[in-house]
Structure formats: C-alpha cells, structure tokens
N, C-alpha and C. Protein backbone atom coordinates (compact mmCIF):
# COMPACT_ATOMS: atom_id res chain seq x y z
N UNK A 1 8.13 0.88 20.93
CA UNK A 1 9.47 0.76 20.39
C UNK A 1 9.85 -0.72 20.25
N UNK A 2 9.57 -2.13 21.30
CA UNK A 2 9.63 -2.90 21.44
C UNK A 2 9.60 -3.61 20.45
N UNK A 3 8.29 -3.26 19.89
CA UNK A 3 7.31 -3.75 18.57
C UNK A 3 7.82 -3.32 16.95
N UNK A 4 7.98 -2.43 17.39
CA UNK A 4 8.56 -1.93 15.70
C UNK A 4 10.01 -2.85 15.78
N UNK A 5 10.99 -2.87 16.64
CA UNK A 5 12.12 -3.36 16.67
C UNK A 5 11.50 -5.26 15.97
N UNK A 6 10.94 -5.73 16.90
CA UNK A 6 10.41 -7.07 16.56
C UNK A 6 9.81 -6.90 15.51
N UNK A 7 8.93 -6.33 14.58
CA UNK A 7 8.62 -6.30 13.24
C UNK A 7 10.04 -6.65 12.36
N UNK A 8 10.79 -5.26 12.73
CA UNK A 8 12.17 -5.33 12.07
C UNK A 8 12.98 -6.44 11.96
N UNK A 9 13.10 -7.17 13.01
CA UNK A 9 13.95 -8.38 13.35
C UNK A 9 13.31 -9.52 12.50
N UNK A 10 12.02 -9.22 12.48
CA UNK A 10 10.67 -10.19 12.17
C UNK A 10 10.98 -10.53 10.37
N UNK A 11 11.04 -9.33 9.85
CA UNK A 11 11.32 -9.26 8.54
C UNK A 11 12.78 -9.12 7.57
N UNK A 12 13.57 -8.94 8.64
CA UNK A 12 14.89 -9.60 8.05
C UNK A 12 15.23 -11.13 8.47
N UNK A 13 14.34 -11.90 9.74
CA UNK A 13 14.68 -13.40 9.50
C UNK A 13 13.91 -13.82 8.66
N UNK A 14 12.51 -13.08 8.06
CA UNK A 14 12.22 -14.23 6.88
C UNK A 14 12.68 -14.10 5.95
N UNK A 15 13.63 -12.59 5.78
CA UNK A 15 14.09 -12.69 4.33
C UNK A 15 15.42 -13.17 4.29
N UNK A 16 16.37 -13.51 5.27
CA UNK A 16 17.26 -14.31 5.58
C UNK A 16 17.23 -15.67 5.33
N UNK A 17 15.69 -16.40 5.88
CA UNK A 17 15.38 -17.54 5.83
C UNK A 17 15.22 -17.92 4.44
N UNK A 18 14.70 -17.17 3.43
CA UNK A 18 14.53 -17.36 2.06
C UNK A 18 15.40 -16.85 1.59
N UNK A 19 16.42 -16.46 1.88
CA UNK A 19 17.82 -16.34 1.15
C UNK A 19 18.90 -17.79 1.32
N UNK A 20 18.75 -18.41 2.45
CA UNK A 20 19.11 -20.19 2.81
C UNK A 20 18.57 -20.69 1.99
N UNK A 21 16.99 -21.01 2.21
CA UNK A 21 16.12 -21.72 1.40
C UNK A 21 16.66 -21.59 -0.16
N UNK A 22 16.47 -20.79 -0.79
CA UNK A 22 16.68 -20.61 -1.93
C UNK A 22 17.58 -20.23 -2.27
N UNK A 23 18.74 -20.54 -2.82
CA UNK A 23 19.98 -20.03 -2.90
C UNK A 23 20.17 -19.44 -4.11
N UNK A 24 19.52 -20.07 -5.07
CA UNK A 24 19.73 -19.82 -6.56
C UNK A 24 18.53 -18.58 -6.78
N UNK A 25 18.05 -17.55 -5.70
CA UNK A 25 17.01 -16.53 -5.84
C UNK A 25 17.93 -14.91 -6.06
N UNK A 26 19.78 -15.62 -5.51
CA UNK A 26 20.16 -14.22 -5.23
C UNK A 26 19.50 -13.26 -4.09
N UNK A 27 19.80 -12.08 -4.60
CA UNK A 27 19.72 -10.78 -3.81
C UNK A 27 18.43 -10.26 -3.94
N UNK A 28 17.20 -11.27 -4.60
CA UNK A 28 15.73 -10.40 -4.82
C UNK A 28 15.27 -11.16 -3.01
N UNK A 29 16.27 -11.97 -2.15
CA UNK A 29 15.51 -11.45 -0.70
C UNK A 29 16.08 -11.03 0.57
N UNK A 30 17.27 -10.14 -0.21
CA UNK A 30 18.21 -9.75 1.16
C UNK A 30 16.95 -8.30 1.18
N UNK A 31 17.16 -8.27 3.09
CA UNK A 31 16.10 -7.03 3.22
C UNK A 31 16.29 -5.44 2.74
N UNK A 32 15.41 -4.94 2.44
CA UNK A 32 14.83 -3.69 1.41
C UNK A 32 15.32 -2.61 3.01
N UNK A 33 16.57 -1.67 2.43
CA UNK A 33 16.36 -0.70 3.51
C UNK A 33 15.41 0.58 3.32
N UNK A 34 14.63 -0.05 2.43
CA UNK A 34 12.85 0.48 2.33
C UNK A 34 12.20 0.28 3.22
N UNK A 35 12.19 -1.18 3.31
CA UNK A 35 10.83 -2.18 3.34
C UNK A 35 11.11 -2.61 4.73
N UNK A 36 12.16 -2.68 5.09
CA UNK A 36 12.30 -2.53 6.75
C UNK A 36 11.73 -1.49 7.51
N UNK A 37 12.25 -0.29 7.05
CA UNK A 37 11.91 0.82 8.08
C UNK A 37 10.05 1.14 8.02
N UNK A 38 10.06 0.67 7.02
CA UNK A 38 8.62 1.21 6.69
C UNK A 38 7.53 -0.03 7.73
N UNK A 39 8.48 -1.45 8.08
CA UNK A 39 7.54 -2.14 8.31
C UNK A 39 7.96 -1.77 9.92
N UNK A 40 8.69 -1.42 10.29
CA UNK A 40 8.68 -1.01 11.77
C UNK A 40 8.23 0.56 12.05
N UNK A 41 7.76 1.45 10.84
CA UNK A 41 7.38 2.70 11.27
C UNK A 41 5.23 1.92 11.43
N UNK A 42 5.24 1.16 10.13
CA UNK A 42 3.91 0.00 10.39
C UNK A 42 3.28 -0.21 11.46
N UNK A 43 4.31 -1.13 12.19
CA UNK A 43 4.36 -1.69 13.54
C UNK A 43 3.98 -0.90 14.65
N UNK A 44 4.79 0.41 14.86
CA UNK A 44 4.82 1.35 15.61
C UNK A 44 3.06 2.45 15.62
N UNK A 45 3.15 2.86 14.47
CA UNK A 45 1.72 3.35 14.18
C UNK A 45 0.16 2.17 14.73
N UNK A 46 0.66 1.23 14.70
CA UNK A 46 -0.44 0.21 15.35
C UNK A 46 -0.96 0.62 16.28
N UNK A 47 0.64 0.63 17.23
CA UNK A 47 0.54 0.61 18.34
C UNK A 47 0.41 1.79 19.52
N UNK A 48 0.27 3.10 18.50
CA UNK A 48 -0.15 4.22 19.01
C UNK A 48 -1.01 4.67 18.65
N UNK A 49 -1.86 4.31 17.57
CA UNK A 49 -3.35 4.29 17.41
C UNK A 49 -4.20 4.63 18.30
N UNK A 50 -4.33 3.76 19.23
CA UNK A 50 -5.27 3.81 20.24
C UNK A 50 -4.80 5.19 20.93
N UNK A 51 -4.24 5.97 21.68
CA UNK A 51 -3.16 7.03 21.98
C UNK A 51 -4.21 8.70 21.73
N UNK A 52 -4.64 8.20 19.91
CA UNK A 52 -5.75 9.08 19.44
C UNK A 52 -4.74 10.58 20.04
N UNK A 53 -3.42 10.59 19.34
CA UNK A 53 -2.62 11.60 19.66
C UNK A 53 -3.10 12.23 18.26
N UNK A 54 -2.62 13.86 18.40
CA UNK A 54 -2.19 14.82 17.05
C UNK A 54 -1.05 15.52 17.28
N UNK A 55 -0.72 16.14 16.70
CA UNK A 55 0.19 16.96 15.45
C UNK A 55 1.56 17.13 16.87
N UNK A 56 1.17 17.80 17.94
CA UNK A 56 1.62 18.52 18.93
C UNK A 56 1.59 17.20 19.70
N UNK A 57 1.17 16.26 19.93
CA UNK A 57 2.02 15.31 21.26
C UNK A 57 2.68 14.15 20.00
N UNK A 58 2.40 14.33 19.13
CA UNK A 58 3.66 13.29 18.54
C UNK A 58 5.04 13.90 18.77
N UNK A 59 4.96 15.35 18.71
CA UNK A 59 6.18 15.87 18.19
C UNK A 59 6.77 16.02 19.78
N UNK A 60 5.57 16.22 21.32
CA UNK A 60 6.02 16.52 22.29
C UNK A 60 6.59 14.91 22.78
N UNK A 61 6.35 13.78 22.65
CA UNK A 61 6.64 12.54 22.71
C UNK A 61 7.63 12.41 21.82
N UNK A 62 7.91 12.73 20.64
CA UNK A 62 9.82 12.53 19.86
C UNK A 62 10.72 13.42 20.24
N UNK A 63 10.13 14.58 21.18
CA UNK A 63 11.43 15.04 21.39
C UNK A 63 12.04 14.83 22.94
N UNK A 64 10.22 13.89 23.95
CA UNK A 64 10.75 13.54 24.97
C UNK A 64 11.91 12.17 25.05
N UNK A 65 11.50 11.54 23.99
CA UNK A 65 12.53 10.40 23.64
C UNK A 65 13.77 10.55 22.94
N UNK A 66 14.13 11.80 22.54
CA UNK A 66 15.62 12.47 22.16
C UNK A 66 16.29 12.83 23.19
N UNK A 67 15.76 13.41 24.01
CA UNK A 67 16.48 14.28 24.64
C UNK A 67 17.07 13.22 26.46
C-alpha cells in the first residue's frame, strides 16, 4: 500500500514540477485521473508478484483490508 501511495505522490510531483517549469504547456501536465490510479494499481502489482497469489486470496486479502 505504502508503494502504490509513493508511486502516486511520485507522479503528481513530476507532473506538478512540469507544470512550474513550463508554464506556457497549460493543462497537457496536470495529473491524468487515469494515469495516476493506473500507476499506483502498477506499483502495487510489483509488489505482490512475488506473493504468486490467485483468484481466491486476492479477493480473501481485499476483503481482509475492508473490513
């Protein structure tokens, strides 16, 4: 969770940073509420890789973290 959050954070300061930098670029680098989630769902999948989970402990692991 740590990690996907820091991806997230990761990729709205550079597109923050190139929204300073470049001023005259507009809105082609305020962050994508695409391109965020996707880079912290990214992040996250990395890092449960190794885990070598299926179908039934992803879903038993999202609903231990709901509840």
């Amino acid at each position: 969770m740590l990690v996907g959050n820091a991806a997230g954070l990761l990729v709205c300061l550079i597109a923050f940073g190139l929204l300073f930098a470049l001023p005259d670029a507009g809105p082609f680098f305020l962050p994508s509420l695409l391109f965020v989630p996707v880079a912290i769902g990214f992040a996250a999948a990395w890092i449960w890789k190794p885990l070598d989970l299926r179908l039934g402990g992803i879903v038993l692991h999202s609903l231990s973290c709901t509840a």
